[in-house]
C-alpha atoms as a PDB file:
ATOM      1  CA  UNK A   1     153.797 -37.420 -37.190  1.00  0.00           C
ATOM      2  CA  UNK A   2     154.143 -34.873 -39.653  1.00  0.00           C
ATOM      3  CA  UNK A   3     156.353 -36.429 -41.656  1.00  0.00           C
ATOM      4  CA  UNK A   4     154.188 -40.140 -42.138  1.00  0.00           C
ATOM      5  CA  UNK A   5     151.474 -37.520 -43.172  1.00  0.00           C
ATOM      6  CA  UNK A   6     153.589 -36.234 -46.085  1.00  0.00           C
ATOM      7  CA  UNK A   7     154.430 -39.667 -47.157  1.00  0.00           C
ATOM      8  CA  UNK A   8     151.494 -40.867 -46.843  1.00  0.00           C
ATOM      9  CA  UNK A   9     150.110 -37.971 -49.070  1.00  0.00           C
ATOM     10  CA  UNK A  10     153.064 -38.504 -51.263  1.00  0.00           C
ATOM     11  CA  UNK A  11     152.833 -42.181 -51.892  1.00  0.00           C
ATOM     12  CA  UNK A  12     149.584 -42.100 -52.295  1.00  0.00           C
ATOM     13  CA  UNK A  13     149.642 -38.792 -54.649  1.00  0.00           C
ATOM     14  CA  UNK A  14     152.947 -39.909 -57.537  1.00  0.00           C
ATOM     15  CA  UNK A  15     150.662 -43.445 -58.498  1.00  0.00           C
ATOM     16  CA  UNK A  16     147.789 -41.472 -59.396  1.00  0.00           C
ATOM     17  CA  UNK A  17     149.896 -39.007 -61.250  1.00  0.00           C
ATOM     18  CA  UNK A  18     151.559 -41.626 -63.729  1.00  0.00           C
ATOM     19  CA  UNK A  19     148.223 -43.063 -63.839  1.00  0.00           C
ATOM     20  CA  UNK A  20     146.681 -40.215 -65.533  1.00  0.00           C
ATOM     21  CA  UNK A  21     149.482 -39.763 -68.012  1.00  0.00           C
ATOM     22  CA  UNK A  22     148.554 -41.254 -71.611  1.00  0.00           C
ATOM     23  CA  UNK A  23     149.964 -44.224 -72.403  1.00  0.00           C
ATOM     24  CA  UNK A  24     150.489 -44.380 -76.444  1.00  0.00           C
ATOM     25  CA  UNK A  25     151.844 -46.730 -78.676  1.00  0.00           C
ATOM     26  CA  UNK A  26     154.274 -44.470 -79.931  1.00  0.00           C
ATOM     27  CA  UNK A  27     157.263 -43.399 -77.943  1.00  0.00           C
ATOM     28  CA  UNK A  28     158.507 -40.802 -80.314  1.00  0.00           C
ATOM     29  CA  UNK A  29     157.598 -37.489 -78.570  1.00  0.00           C
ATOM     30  CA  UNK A  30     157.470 -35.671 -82.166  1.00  0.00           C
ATOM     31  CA  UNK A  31     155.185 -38.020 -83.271  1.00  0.00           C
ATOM     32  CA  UNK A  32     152.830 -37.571 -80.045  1.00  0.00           C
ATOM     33  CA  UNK A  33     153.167 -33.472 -79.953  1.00  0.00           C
ATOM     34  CA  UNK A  34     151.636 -33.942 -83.223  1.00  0.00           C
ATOM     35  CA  UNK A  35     148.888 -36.310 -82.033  1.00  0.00           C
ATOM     36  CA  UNK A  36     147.887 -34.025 -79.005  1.00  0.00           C
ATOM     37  CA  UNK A  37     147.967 -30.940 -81.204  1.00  0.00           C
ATOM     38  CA  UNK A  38     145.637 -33.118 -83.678  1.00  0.00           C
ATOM     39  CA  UNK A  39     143.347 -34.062 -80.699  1.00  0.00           C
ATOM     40  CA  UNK A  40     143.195 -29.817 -80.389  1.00  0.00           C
ATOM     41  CA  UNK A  41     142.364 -29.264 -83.605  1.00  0.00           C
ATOM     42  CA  UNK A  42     139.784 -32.253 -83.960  1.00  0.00           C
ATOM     43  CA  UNK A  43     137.747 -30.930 -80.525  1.00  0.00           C
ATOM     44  CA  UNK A  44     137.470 -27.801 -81.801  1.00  0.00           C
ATOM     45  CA  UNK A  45     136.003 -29.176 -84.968  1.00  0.00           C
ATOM     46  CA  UNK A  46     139.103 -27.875 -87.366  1.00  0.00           C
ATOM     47  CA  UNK A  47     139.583 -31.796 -89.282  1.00  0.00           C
ATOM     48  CA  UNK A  48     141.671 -30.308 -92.113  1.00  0.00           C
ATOM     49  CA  UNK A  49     144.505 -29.410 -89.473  1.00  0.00           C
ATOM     50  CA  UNK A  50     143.462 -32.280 -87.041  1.00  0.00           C
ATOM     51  CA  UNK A  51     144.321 -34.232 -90.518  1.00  0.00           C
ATOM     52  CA  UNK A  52     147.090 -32.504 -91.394  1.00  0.00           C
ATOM     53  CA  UNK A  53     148.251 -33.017 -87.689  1.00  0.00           C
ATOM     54  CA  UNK A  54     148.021 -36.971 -87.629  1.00  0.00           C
ATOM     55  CA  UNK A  55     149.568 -37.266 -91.042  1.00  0.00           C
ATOM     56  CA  UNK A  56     153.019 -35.718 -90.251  1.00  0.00           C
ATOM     57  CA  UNK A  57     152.319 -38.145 -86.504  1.00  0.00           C
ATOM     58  CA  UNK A  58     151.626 -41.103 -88.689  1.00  0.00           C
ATOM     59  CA  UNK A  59     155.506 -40.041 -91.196  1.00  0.00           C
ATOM     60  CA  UNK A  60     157.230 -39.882 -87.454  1.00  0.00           C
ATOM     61  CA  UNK A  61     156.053 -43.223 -86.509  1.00  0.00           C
ATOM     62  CA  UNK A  62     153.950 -45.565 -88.549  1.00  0.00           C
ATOM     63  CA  UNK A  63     152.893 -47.674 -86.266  1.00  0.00           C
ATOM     64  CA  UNK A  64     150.783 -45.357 -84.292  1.00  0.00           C
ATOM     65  CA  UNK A  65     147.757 -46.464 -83.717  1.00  0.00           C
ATOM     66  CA  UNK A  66     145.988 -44.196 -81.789  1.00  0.00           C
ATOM     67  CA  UNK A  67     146.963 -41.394 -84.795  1.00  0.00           C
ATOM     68  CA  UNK A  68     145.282 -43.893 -87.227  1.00  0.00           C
ATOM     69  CA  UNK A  69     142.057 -44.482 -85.330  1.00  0.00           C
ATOM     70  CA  UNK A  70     141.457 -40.768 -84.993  1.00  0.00           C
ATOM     71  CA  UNK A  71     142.607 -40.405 -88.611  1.00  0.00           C
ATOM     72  CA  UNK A  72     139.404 -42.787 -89.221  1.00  0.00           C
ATOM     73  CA  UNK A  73     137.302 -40.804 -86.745  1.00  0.00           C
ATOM     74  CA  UNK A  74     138.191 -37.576 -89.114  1.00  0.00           C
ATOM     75  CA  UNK A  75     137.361 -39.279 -92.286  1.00  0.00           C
ATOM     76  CA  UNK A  76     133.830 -40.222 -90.487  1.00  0.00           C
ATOM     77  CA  UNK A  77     132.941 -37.031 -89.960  1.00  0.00           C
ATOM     78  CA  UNK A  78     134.035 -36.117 -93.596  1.00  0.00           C
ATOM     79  CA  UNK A  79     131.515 -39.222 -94.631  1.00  0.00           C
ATOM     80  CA  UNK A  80     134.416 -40.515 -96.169  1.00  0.00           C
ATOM     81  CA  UNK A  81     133.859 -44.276 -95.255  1.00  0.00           C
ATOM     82  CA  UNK A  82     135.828 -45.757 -97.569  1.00  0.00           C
ATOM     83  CA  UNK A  83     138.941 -43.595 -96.067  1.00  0.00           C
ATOM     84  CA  UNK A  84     137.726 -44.557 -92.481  1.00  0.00           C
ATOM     85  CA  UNK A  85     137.850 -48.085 -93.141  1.00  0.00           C
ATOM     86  CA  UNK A  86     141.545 -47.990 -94.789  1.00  0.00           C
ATOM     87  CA  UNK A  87     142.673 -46.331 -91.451  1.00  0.00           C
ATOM     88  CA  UNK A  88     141.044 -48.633 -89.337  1.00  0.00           C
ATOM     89  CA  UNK A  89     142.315 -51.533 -91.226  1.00  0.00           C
ATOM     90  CA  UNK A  90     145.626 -50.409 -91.116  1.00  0.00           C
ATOM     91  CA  UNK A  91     145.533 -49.955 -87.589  1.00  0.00           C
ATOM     92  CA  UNK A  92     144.638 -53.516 -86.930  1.00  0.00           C
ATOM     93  CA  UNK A  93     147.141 -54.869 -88.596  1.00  0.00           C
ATOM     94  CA  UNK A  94     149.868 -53.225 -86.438  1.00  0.00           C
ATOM     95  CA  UNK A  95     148.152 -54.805 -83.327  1.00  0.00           C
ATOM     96  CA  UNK A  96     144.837 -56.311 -83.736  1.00  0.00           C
ATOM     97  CA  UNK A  97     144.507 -56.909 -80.020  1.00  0.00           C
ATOM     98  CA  UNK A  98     144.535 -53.169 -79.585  1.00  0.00           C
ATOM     99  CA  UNK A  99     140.941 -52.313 -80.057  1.00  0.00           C
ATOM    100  CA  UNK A 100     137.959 -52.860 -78.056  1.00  0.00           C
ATOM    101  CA  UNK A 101     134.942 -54.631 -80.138  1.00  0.00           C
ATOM    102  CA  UNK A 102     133.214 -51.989 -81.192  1.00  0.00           C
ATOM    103  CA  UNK A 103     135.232 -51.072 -84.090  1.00  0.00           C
ATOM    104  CA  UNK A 104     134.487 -55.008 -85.808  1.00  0.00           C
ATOM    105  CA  UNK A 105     131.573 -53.878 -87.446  1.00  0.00           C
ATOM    106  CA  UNK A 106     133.039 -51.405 -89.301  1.00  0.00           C
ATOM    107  CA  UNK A 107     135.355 -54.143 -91.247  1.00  0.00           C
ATOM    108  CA  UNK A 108     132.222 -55.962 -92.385  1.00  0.00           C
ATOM    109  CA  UNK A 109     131.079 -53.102 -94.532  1.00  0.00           C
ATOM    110  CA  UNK A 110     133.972 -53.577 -96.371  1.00  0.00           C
END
């Protein structure tokens, strides 16, 4: 009995635990330490590293999207539209079935 317990604990315990690990479109771990430590920076309201972060992400692997869209995030919050819009743009066309619809609108400013 005390063994279906601990299996049941178990097999119901790993599935949750690879669910809650991020799933990014980048699989080069350089690239995604520099992402995370970005994400730091950018809660903690420090966008010059958070920038400085994503850019070195973005030289490791250029098609990573989620280092682009908070890349645009950073240049919102700098007011620099024109910036946010490149990034946005040039995350779409890596994958343009990537993003949820709320990011459309920004493209028609442009």
């Amino acid at each position: 009995m005390k063994n279906c317990i601990v299996f049941i604990v178990f097999g119901l315990l790993i599935p949750c635990l690879a669910l809650a690990q991020p799933n990014y479109t980048s699989t080069n771990k350089g690239a995604i330490k520099n992402y995370e430590t970005a994400t730091g920076f950018y809660d903690n309201y420090q966008n010059e590293k958070a920038k400085n972060e994503l850019e070195k992400a973005i030289n490791k692997d250029p098609r990573f999207i989620e280092a682009y869209i908070l890349l645009a995030n950073i240049f919102v919050d700098m007011r620099d539209y024109e910036g946010a819009v490149e990034q946005y743009k040039i995350a779409i066309g890596i994958n343009p079935n990537f993003f949820p619809i709320t990011i459309t609108p920004w493209l028609l400013l442009s």
